[in-house]
N, C-alpha and C. Protein backbone atom coordinates (compact mmCIF):
# COMPACT_ATOMS: atom_id res chain seq x y z
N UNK A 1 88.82 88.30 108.71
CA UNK A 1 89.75 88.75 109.72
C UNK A 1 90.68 89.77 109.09
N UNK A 2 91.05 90.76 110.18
CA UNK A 2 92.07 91.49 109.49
C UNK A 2 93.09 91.59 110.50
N UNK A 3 94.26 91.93 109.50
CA UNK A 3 95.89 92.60 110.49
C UNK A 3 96.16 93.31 110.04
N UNK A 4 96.42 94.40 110.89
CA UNK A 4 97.27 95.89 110.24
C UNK A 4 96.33 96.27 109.12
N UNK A 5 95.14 96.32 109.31
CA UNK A 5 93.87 96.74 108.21
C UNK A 5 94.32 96.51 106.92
N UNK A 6 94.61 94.92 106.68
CA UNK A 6 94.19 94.42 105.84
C UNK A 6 94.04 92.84 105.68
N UNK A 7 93.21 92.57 104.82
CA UNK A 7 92.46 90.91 105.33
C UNK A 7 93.43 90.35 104.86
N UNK A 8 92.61 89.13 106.20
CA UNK A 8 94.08 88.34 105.54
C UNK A 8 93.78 86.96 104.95
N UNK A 9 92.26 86.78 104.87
CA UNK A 9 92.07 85.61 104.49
C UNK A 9 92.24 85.41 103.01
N UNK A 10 93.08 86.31 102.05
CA UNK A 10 93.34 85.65 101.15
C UNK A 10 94.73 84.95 101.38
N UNK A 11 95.49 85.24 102.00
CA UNK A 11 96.51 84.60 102.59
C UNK A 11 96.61 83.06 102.70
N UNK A 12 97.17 82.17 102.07
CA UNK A 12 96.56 80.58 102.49
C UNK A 12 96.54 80.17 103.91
N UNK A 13 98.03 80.50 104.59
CA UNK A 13 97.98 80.13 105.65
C UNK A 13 96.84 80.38 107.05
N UNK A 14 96.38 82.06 106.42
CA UNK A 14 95.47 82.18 107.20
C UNK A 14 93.74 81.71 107.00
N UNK A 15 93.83 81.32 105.29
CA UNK A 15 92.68 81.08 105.29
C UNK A 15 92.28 79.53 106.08
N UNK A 16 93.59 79.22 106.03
CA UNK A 16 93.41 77.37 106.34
C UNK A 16 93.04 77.21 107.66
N UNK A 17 93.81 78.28 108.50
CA UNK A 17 93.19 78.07 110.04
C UNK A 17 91.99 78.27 110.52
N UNK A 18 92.16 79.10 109.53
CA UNK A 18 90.12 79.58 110.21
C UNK A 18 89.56 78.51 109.67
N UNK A 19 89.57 77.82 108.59
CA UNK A 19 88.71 76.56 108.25
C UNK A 19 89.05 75.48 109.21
N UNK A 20 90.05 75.67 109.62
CA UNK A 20 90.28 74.42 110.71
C UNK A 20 89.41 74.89 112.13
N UNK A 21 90.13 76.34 112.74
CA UNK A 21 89.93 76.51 113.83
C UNK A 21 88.07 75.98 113.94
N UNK A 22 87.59 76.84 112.94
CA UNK A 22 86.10 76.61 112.76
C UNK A 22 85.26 75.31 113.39
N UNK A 23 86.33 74.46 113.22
CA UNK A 23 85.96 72.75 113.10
C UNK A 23 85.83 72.54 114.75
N UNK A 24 86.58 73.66 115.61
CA UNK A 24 86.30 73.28 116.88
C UNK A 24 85.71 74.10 117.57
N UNK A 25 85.42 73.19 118.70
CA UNK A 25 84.32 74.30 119.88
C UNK A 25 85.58 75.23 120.66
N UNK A 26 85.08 76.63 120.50
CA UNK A 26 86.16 77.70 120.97
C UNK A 26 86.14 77.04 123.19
N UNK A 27 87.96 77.20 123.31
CA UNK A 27 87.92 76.35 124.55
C UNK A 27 87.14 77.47 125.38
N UNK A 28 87.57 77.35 126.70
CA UNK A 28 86.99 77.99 127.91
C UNK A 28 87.39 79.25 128.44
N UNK A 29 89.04 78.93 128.30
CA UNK A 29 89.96 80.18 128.48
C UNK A 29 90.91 80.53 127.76
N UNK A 30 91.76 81.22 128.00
CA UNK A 30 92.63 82.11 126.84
C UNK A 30 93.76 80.79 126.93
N UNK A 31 93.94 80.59 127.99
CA UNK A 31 95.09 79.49 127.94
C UNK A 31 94.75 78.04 127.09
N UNK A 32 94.00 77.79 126.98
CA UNK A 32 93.11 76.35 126.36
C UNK A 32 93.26 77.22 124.87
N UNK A 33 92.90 78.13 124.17
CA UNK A 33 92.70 79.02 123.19
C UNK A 33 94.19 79.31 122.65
N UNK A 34 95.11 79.83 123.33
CA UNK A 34 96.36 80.05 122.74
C UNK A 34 96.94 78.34 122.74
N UNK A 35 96.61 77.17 123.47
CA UNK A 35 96.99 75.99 123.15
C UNK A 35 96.69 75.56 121.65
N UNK A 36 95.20 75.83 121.51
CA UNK A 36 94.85 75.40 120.55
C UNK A 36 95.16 75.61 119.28
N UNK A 37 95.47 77.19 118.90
CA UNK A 37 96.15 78.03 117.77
C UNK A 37 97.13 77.34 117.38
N UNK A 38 98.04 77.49 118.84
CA UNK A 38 99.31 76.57 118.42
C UNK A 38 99.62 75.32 117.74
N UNK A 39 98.35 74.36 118.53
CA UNK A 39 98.39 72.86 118.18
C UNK A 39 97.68 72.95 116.90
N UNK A 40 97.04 73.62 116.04
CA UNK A 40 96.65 73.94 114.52
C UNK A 40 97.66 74.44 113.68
N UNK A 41 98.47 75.15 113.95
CA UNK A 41 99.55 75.95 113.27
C UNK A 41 100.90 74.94 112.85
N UNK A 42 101.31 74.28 114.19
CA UNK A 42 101.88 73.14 113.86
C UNK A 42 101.54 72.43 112.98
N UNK A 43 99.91 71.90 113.41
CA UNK A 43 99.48 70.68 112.35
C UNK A 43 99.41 71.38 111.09
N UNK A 44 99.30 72.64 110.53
CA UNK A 44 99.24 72.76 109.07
C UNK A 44 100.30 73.22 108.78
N UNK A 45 101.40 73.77 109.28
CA UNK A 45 102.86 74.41 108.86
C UNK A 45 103.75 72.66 108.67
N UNK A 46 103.80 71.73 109.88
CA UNK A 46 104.65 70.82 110.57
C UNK A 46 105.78 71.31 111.35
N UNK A 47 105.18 73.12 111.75
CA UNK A 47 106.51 74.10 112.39
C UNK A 47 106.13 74.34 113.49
N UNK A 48 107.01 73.84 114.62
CA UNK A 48 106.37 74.45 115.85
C UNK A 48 106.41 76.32 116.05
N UNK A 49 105.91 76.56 116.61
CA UNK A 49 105.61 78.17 116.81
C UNK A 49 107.42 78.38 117.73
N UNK A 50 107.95 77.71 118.21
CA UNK A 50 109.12 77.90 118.63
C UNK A 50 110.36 78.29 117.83
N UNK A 51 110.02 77.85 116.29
CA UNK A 51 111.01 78.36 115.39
C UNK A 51 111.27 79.18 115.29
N UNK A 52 112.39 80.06 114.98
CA UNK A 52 112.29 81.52 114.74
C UNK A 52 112.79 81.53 113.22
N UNK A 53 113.33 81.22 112.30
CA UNK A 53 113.85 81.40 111.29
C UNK A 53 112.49 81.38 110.39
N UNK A 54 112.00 82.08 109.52
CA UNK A 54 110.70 81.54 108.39
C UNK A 54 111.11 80.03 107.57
N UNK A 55 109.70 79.70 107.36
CA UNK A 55 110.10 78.17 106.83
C UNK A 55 109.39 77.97 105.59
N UNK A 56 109.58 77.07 104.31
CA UNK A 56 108.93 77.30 103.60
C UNK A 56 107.83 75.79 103.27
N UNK A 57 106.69 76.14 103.31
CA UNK A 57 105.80 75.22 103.11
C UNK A 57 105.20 75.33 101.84
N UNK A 58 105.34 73.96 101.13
CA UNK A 58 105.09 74.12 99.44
C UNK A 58 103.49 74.18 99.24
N UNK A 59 103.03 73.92 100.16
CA UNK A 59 101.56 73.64 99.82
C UNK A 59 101.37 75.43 99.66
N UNK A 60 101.95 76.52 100.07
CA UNK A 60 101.41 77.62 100.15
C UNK A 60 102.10 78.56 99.54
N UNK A 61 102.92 77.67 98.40
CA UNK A 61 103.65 78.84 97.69
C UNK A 61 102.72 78.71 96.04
N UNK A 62 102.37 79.98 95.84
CA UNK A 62 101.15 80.15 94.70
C UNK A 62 102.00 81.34 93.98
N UNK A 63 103.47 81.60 94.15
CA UNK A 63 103.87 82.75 92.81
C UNK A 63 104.11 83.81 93.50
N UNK A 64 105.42 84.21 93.38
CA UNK A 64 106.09 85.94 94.37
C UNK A 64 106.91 85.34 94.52
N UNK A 65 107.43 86.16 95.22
CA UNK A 65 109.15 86.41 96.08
C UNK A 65 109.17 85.18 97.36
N UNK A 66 108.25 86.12 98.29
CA UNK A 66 108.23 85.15 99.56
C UNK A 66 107.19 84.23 99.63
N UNK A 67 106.14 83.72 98.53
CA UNK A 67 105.18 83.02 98.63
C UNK A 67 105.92 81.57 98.88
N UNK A 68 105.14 80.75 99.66
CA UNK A 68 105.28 79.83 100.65
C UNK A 68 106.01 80.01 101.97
N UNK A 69 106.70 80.83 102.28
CA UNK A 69 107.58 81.06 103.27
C UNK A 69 106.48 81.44 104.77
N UNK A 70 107.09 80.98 105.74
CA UNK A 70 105.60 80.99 106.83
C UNK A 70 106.91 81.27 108.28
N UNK A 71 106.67 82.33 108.88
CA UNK A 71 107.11 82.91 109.96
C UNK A 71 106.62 82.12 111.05
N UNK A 72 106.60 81.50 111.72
CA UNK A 72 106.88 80.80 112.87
C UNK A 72 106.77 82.23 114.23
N UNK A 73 107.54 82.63 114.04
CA UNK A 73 108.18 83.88 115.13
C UNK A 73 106.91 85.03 114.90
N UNK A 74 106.64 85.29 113.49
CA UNK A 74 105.69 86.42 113.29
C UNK A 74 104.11 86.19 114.25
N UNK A 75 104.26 84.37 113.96
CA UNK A 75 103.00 84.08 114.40
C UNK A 75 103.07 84.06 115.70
N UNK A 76 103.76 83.40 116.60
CA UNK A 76 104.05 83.40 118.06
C UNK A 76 103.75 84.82 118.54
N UNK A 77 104.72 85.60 117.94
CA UNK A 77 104.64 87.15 118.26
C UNK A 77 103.53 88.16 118.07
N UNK A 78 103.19 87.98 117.32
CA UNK A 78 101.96 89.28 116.30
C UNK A 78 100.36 88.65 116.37
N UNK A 79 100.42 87.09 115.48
CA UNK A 79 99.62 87.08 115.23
C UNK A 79 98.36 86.11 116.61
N UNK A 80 98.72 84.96 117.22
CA UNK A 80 98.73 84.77 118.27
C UNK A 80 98.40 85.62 119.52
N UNK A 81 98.90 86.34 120.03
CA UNK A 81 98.58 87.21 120.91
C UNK A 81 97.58 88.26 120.40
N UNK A 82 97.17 89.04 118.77
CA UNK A 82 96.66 89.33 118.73
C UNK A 82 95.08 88.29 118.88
N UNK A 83 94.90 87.52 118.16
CA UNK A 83 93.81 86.63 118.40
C UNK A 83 93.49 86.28 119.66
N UNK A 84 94.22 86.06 120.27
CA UNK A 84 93.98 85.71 121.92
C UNK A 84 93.07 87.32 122.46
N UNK A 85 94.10 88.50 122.34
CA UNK A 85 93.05 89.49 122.44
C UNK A 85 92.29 89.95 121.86
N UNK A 86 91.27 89.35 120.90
CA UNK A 86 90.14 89.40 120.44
C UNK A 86 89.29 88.15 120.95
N UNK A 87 89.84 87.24 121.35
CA UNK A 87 88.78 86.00 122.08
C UNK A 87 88.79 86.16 123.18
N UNK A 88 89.90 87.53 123.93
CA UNK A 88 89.30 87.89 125.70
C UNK A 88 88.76 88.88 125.68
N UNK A 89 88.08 89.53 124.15
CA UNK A 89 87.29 90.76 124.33
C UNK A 89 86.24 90.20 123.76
N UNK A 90 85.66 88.99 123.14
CA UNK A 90 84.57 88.25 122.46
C UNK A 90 84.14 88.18 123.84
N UNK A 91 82.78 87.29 123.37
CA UNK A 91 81.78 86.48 123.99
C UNK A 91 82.30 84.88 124.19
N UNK A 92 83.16 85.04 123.47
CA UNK A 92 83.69 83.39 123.81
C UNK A 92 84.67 82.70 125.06
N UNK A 93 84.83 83.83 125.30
CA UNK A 93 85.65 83.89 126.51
C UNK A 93 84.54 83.12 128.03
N UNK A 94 83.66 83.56 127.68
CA UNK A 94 82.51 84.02 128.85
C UNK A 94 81.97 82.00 128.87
C-alpha cells in the first residue's frame, strides 16, 4: 500500500492492519468497511479514531523522534477515507 507515494507497510501500525484486516472477509459496503477499519484500529492502537491529540503506543515505538506516537485524527481524516476510496473503486465493493 501506499500514501502520498510512499509505502507504508514498513510502518508498524500500518503493517499490523493489513495483517489483521486480511483475516477478514472484505464487508458488502463502504459503510460495513469504514466500520470495520475503525473497529481494527481501536483494537490495535486501544484509541478510538475519535481522539484527536496523537497517542503513544509502546508496542510501535522502534527508535526516532516520533516513533510510537499514532494519530488518531490523521487516521480518521487521511487515512480512512482514503481506503474507503479505494474499496469503492475495487471489485470488493461489488
Amino acid at each position: 500500500m501506499e500514501f502520498a507515494g510512499r509505502s507504508t507497510l514498513r510502518i508498524p501500525v500500518w503493517r499490523e492492519m493489513k495483517e489483521t484486516i486480511d483475516k477478514y472477509e472484505f464487508p458488502g459496503t463502504e459503510e460495513l468497511f469504514r466500520a470495520l477499519l475503525s473497529q481494527i484500529f481501536q483494537q490495535l492502537t486501544g484509541t478510538p479514531l475519535a481522539v484527536r491529540e496523537p497517542v503513544f503506543i509502546e508496542k510501535y515505538s522502534h527508535g526516532g523522534m516520533s516513533s510510537g506516537y499514532i494519530s488518531p485524527k490523521f487516521w480518521a481524516e487521511q487515512v480512512i477515507p482514503l481506503l474507503v476510496s479505494r474499496y469503492r473503486e475495487s471489485d470488493l465493493s461489488e
